[in-house]
N, C-alpha and C. Protein backbone atom coordinates (compact mmCIF):
# COMPACT_ATOMS: atom_id res chain seq x y z
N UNK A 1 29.05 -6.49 13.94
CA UNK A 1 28.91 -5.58 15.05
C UNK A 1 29.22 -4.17 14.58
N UNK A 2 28.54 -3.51 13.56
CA UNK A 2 28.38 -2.59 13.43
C UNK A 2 28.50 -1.49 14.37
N UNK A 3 28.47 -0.55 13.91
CA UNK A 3 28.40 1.20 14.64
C UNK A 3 28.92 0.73 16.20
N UNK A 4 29.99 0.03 16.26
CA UNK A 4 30.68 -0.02 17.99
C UNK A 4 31.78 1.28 18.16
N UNK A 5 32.47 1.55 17.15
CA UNK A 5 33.24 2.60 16.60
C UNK A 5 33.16 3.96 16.38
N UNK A 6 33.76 4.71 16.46
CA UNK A 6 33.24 6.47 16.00
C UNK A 6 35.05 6.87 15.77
N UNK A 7 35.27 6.83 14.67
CA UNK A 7 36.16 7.41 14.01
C UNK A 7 35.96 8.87 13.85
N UNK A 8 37.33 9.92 14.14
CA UNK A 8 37.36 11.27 14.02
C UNK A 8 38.62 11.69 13.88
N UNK A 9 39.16 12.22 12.54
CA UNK A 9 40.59 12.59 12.15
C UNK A 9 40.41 13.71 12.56
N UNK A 10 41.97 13.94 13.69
CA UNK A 10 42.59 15.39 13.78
C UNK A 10 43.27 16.05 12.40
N UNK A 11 44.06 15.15 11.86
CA UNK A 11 44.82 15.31 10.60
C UNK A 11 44.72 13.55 10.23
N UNK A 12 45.86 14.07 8.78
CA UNK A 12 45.63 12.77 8.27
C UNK A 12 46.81 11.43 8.54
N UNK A 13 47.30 12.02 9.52
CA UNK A 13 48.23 11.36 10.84
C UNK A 13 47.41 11.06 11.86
N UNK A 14 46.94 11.80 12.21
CA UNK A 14 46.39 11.33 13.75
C UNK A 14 44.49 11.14 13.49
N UNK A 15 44.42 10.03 14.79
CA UNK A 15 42.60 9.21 14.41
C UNK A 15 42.80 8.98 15.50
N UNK A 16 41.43 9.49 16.06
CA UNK A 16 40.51 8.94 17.25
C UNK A 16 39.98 7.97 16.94
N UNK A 17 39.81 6.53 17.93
CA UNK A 17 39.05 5.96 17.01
C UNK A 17 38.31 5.44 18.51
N UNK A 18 37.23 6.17 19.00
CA UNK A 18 36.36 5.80 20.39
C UNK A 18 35.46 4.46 20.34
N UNK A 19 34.87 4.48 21.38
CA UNK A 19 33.83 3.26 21.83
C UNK A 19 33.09 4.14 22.59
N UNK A 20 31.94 5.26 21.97
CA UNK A 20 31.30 5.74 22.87
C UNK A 20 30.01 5.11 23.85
N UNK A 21 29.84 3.67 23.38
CA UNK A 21 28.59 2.86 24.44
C UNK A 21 29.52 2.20 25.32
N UNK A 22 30.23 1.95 25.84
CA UNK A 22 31.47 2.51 26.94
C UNK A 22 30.86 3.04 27.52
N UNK A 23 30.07 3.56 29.08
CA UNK A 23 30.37 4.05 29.72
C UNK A 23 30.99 5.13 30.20
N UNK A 24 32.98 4.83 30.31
CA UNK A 24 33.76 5.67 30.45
C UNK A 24 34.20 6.50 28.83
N UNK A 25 33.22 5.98 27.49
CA UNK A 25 33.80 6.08 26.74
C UNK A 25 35.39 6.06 26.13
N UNK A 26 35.95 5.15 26.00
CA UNK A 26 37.23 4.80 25.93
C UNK A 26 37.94 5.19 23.89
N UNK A 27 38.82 5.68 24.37
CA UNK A 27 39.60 6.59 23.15
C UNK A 27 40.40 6.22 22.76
N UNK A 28 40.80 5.22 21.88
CA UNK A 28 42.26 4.76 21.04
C UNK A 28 42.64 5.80 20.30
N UNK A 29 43.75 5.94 19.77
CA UNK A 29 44.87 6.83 18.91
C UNK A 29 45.40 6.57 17.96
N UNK A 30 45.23 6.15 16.56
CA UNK A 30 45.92 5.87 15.91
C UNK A 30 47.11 7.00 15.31
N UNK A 31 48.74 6.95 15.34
CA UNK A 31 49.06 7.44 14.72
C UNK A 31 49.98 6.92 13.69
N UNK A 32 49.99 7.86 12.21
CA UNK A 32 50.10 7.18 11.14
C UNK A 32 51.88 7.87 10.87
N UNK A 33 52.75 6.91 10.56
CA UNK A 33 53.83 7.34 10.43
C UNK A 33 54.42 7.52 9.07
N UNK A 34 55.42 7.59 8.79
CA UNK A 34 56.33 7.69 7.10
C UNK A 34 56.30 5.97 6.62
N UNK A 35 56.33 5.52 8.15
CA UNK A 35 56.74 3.85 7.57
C UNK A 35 55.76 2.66 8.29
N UNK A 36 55.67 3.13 9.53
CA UNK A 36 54.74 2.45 10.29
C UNK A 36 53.66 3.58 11.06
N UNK A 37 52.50 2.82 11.55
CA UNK A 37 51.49 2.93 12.37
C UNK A 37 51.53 2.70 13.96
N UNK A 38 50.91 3.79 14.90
CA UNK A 38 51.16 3.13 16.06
C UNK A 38 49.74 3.33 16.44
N UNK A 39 49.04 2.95 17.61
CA UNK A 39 47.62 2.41 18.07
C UNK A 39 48.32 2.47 19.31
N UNK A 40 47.52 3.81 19.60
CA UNK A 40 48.14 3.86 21.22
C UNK A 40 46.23 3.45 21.95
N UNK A 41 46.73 2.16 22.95
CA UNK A 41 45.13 1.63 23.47
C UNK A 41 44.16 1.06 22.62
N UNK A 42 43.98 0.18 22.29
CA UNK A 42 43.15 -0.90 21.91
C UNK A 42 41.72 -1.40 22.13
N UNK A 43 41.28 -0.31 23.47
CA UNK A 43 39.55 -0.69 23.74
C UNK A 43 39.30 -2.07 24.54
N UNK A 44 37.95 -1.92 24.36
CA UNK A 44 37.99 -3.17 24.92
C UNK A 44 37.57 -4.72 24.38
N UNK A 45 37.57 -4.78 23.27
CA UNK A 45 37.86 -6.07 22.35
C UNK A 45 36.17 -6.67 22.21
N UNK A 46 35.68 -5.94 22.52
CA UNK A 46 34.09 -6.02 22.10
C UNK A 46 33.93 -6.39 20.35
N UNK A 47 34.53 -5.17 20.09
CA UNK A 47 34.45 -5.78 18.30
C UNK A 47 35.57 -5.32 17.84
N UNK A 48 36.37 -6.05 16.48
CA UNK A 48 37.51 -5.76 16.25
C UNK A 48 37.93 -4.34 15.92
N UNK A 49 39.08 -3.91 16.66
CA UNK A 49 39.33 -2.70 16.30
C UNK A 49 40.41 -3.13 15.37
N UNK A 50 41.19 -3.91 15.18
CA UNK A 50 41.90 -4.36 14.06
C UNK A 50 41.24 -4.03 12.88
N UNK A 51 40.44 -4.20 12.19
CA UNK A 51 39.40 -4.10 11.11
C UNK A 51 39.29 -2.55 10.88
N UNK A 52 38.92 -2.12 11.78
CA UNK A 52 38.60 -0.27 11.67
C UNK A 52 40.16 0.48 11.44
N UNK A 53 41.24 -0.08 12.27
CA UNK A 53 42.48 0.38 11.55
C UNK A 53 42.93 0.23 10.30
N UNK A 54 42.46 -1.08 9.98
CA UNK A 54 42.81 -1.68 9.03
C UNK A 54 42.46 -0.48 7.82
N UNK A 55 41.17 -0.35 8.09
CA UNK A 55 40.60 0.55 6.89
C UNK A 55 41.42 2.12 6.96
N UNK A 56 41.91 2.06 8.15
CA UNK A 56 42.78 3.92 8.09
C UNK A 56 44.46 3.98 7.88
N UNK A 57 44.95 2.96 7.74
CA UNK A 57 45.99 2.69 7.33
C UNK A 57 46.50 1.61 7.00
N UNK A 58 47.52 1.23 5.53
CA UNK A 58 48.12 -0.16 5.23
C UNK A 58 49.18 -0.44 5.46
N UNK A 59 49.73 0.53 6.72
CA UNK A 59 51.40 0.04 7.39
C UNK A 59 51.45 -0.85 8.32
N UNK A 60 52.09 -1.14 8.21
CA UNK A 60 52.44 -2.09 9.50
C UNK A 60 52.31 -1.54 11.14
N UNK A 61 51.45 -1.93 12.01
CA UNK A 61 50.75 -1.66 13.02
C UNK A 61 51.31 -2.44 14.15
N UNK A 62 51.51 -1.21 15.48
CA UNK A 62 52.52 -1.49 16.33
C UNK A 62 50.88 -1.16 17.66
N UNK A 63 50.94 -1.77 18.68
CA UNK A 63 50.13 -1.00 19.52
C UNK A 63 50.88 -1.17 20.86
N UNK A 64 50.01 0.36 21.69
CA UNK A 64 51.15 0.29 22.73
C UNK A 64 49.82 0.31 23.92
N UNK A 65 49.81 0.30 24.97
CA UNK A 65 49.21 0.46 26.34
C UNK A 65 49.31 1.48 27.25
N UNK A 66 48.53 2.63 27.06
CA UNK A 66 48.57 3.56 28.55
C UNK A 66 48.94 2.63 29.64
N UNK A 67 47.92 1.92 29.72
CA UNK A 67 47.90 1.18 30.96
C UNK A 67 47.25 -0.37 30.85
N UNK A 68 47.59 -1.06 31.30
CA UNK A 68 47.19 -2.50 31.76
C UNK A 68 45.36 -2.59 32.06
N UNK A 69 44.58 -1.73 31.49
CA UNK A 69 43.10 -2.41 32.16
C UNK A 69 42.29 -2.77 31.01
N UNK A 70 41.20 -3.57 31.59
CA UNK A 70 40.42 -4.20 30.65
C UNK A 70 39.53 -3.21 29.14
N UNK A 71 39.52 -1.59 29.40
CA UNK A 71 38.96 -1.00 28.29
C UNK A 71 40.40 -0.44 27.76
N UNK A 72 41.19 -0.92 28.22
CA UNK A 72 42.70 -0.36 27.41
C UNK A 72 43.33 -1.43 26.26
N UNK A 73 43.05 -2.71 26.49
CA UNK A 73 44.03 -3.91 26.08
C UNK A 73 42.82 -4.90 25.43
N UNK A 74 41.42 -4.79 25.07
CA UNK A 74 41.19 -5.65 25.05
C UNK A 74 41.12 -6.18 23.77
N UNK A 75 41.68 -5.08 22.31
CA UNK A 75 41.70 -5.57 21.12
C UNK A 75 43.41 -5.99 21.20
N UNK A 76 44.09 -6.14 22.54
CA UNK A 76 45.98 -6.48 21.90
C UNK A 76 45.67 -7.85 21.29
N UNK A 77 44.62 -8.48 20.98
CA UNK A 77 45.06 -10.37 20.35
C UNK A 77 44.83 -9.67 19.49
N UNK A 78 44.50 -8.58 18.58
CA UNK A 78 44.99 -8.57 16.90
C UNK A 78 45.83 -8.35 16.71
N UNK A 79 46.99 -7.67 17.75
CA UNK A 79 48.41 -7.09 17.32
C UNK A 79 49.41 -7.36 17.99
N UNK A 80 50.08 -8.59 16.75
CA UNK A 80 51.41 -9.54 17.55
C UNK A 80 52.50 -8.53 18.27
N UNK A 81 52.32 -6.86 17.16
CA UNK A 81 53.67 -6.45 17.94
C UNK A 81 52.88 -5.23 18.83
N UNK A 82 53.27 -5.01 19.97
CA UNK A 82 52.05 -4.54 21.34
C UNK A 82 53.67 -4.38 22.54
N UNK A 83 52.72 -3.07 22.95
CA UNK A 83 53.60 -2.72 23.92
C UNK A 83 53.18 -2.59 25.52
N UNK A 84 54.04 -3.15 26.61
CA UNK A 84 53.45 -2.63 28.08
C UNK A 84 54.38 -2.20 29.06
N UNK A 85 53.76 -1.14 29.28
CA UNK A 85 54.61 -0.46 30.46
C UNK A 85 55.60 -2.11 31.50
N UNK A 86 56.83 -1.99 32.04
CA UNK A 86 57.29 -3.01 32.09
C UNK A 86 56.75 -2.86 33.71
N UNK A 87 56.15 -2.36 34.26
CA UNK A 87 55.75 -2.16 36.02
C UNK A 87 54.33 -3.10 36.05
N UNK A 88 53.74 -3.29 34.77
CA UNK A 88 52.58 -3.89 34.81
C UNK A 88 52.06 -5.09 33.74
N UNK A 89 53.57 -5.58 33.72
CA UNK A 89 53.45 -7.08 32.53
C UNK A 89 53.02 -8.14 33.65
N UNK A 90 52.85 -8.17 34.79
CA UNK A 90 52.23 -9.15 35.72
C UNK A 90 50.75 -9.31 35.06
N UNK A 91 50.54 -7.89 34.99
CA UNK A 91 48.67 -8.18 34.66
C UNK A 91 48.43 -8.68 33.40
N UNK A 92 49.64 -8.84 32.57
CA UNK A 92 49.52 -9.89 30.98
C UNK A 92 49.39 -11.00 31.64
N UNK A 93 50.16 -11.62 32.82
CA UNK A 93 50.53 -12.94 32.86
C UNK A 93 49.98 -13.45 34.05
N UNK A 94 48.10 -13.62 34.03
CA UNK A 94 47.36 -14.09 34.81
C UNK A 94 47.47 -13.02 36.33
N UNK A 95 48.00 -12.26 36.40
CA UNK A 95 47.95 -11.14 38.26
C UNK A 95 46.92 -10.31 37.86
N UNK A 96 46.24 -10.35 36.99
CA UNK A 96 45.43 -9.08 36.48
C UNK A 96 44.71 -8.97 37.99
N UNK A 97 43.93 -8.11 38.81
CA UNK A 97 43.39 -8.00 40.02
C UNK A 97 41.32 -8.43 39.92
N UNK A 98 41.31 -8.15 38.76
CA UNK A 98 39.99 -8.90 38.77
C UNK A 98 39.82 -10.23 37.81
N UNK A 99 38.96 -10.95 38.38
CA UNK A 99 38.64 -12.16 37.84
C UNK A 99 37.64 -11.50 35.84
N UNK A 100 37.52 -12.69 35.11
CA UNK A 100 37.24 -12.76 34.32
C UNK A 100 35.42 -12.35 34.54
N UNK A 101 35.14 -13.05 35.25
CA UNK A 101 33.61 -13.19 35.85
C UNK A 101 33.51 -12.25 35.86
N UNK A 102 33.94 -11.32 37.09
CA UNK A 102 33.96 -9.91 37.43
C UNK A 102 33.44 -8.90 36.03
N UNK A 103 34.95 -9.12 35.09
CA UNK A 103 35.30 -8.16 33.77
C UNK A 103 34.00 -8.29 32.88
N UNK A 104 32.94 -9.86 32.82
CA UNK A 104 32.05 -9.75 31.54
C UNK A 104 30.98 -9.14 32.55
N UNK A 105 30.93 -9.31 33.68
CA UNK A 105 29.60 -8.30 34.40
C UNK A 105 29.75 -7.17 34.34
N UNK A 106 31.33 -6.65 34.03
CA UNK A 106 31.10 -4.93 33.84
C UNK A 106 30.70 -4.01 32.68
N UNK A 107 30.93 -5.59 31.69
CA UNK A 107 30.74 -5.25 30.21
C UNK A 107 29.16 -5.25 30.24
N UNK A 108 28.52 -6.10 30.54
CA UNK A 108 27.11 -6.48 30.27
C UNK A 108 26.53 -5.24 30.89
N UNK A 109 26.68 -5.05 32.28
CA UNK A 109 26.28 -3.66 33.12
C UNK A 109 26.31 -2.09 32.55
N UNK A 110 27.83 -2.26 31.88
CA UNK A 110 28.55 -0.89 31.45
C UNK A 110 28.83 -0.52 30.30
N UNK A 111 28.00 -1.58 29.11
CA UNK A 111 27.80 -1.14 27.80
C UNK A 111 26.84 -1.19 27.46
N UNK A 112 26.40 -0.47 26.41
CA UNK A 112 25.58 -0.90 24.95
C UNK A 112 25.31 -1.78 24.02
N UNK A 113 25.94 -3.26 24.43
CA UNK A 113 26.41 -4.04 23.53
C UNK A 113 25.86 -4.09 22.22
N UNK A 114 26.47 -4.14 21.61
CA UNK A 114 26.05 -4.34 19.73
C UNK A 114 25.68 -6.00 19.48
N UNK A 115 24.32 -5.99 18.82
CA UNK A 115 24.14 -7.63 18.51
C UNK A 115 24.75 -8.06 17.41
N UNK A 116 24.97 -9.26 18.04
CA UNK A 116 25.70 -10.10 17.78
C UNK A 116 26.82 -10.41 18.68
N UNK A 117 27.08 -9.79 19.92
CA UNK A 117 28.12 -9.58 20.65
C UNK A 117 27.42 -11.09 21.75
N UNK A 118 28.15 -11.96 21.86
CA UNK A 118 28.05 -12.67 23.23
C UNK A 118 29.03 -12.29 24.15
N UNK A 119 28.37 -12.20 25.52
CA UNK A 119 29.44 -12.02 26.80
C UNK A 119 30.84 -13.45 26.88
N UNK A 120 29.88 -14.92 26.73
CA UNK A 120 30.37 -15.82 26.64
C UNK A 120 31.60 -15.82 26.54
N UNK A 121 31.52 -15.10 25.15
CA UNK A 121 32.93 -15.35 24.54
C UNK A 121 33.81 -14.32 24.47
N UNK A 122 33.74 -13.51 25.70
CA UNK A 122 34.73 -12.54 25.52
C UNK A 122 35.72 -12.86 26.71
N UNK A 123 36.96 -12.70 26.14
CA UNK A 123 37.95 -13.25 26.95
C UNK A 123 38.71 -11.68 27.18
N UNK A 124 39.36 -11.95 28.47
CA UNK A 124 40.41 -10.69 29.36
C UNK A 124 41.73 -10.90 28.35
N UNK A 125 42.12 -10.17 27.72
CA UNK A 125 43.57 -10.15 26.78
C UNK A 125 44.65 -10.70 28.06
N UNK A 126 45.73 -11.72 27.57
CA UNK A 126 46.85 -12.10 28.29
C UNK A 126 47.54 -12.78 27.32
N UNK A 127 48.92 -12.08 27.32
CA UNK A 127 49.67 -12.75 26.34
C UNK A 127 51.17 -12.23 26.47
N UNK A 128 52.16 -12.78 25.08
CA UNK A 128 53.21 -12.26 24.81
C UNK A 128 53.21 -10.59 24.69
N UNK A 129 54.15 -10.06 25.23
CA UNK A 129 53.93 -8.22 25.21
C UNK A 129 55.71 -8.24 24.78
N UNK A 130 55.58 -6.96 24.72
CA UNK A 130 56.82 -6.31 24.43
C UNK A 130 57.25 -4.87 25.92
N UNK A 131 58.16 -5.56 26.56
CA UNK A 131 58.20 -4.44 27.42
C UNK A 131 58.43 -3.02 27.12
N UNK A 132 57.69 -2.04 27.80
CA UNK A 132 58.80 -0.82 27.09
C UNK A 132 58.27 0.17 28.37
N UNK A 133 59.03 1.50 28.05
CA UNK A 133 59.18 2.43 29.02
C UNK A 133 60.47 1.55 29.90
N UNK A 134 61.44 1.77 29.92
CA UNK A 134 62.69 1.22 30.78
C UNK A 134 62.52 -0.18 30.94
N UNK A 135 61.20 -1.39 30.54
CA UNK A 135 61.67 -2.20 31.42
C UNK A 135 62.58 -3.53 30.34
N UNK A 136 62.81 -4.83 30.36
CA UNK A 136 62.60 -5.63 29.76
C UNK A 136 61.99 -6.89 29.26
N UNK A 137 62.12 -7.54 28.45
CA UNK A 137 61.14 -8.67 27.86
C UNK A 137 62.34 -9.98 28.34
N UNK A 138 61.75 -10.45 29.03
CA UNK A 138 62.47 -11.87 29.14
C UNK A 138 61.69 -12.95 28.49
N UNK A 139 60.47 -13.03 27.48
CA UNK A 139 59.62 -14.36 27.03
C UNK A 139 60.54 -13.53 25.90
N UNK A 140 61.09 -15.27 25.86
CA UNK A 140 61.73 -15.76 24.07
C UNK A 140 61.20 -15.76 22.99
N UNK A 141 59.51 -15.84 23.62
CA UNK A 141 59.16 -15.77 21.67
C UNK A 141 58.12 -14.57 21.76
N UNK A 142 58.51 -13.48 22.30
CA UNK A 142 58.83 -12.19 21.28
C UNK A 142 59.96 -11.31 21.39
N UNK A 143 59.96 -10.30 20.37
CA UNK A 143 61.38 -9.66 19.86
C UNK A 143 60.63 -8.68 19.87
N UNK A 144 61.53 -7.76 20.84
CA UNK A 144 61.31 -6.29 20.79
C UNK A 144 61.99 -5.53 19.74
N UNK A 145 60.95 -4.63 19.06
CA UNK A 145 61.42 -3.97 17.48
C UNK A 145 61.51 -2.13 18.17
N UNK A 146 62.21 -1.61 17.67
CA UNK A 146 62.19 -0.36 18.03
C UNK A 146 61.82 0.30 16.59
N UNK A 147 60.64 1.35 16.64
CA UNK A 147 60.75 2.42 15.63
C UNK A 147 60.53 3.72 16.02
N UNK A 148 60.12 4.31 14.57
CA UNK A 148 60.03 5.66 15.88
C UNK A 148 58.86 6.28 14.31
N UNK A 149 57.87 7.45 14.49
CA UNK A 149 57.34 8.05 13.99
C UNK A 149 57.96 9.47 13.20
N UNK A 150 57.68 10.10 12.20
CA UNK A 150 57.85 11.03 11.71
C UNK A 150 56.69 11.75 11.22
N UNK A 151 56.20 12.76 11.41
CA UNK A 151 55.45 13.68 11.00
C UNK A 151 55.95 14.05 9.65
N UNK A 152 55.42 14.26 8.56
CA UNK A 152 55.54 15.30 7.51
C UNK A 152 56.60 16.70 7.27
């Protein structure tokens, strides 16, 4: 699934890394730290954005969530350690407000899809998260890691 991506460095810290056949065109962030990586928004899991980071940095990769919706979260199954606002870990754990059905008709309607892409098999991200912004993680099997970024 080629050309789903459009990579654009501000510096050699900070990467746009868009989905402009999106519709709303949707904008991930990679920023690159002294020790780790953070991936602020994840897209929408059409094609791996894991892979395209992969190629812009070899640290260890943290991703976090503006927000809980389907073009925000939908690459979090590549990244065990993932962050969510703690007001909206319901919508990890099946409350999301639209059905699945709903989510692949908006994709099919509201993209470009790249071949090779089946609707079939695209699933709504729900999983283990890491709370953050004030709240906490009560699922046992994950461990909230704290780091922090440094600029140059």
């Amino acid at each position: 699934m080629d050309n789903w991506f459009t990579i654009d460095k501000i510096d050699d810290e900070t990467i746009i890394i868009s989905e402009y056949r999106h519709w709303e065109e949707t904008h991930c962030y990679l920023l690159n730290g002294k020790e780790k990586s953070l991936l602020i928004d994840t897209g929408l899991g059409i094609s791996n954005i894991y892979d395209e980071v992969r190629k812009l940095t070899d640290k260890p990769i943290a991703a976090v969530a503006t927000h809980i919706h389907w073009d925000h979260i939908g690459g979090h199954k590549y990244f065990p350690e993932f962050y969510a606002h703690a007001e909206e870990l319901d919508w990890l754990n099946g409350k999301f407000p639209l059905t699945i059905e709903t989510i692949k008709k908006m994709v099919v309607d509201r993209c470009d899809l790249p071949d090779g892409f089946h609707v079939d098999d695209y699933v709504f991200f729900q999983g283990c998260y890491h709370a953050a912004y004030g709240g906490t993680n009560d699922n046992e099997s994950c461990q909230l890691s704290v780091f922090s970024l440094y600029k140059p």
